[in-house]
C-alpha atoms as a PDB file:
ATOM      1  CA  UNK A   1     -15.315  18.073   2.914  1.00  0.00           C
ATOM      2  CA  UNK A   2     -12.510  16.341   4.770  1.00  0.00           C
ATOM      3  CA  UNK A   3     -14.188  13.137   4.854  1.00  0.00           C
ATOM      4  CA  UNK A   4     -14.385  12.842   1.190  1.00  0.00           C
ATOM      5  CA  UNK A   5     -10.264  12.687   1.061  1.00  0.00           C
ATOM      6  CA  UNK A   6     -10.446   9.372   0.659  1.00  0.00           C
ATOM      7  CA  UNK A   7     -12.712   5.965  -0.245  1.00  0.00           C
ATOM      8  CA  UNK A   8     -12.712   2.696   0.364  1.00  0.00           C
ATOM      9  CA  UNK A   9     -10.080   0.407  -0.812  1.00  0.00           C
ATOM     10  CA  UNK A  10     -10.572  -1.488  -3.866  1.00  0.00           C
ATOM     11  CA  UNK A  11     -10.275  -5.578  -2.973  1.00  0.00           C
ATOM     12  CA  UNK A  12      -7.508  -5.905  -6.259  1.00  0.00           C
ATOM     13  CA  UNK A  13      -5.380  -3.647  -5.017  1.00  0.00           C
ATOM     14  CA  UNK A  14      -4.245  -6.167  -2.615  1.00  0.00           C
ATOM     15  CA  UNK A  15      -3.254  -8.107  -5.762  1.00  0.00           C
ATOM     16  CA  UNK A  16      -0.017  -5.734  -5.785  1.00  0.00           C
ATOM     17  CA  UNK A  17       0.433  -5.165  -1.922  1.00  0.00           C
ATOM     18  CA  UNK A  18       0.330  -8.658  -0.595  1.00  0.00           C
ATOM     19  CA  UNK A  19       3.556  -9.481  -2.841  1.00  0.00           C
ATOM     20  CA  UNK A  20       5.003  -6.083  -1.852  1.00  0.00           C
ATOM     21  CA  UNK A  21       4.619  -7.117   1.924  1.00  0.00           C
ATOM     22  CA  UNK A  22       6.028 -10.328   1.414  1.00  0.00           C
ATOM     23  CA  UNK A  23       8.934  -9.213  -0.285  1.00  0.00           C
ATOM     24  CA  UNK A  24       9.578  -6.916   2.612  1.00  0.00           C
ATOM     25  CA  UNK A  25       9.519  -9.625   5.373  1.00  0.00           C
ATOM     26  CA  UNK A  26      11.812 -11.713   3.619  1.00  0.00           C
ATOM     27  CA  UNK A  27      13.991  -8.668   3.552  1.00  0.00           C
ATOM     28  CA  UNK A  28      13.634  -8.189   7.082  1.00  0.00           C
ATOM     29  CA  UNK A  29      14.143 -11.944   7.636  1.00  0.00           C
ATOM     30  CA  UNK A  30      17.222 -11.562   5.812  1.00  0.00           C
ATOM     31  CA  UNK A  31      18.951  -8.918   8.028  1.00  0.00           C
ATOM     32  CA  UNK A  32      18.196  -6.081   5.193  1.00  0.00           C
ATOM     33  CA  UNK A  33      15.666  -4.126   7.057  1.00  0.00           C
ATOM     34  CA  UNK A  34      16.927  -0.701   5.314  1.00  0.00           C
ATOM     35  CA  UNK A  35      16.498  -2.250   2.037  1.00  0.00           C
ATOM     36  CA  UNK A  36      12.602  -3.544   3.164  1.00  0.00           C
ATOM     37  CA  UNK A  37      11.296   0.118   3.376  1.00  0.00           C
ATOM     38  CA  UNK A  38      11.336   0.538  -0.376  1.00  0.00           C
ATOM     39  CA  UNK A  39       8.663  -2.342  -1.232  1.00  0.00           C
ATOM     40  CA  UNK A  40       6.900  -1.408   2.525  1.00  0.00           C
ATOM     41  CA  UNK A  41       6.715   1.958   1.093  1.00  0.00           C
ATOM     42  CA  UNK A  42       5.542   1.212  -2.383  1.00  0.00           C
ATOM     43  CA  UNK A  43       3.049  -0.710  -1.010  1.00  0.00           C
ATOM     44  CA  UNK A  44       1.262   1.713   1.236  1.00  0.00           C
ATOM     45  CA  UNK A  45       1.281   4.624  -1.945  1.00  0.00           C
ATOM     46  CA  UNK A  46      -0.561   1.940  -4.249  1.00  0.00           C
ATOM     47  CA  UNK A  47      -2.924   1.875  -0.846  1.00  0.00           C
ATOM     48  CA  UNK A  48      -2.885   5.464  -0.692  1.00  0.00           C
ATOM     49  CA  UNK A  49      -3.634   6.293  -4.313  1.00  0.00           C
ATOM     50  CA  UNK A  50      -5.962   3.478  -4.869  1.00  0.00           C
ATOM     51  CA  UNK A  51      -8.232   4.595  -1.787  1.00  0.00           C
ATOM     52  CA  UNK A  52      -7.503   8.353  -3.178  1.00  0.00           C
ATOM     53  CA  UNK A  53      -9.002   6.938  -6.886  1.00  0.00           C
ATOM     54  CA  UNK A  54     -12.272   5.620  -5.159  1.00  0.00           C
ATOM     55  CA  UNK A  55     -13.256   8.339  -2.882  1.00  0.00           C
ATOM     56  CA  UNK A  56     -16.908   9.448  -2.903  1.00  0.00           C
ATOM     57  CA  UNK A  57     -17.844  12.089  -5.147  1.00  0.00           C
ATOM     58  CA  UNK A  58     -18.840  15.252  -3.170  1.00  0.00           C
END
């Protein structure tokens, strides 16, 4: 039952993570590394809950 936590992730998700990422490492270019965790964050929940949406049914 533990290996049906989560599925694989869906290739449009990326869609809103990739821009997510790239804000962040312009933030951390710019010296604003606190202020890079919130995008770096919201990006890894979308992963989370999209890979949480697509799991396999049981």
């Amino acid at each position: 039952m533990a290996g049906n936590r989560f599925g694989p992730l869906d290739p449009f998700c990326f869609l809103a993570v990739v821009p997510l990422v790239i804000v962040a490492v312009v933030l951390v270019i710019s010296d604003l590394l606190v202020f890079a965790f919130v995008p770096l964050v919201l990006a890894g929940l979308i992963l989370l809950g999209d890979s949480w949406a697509n799991r396999r049914p049981s």
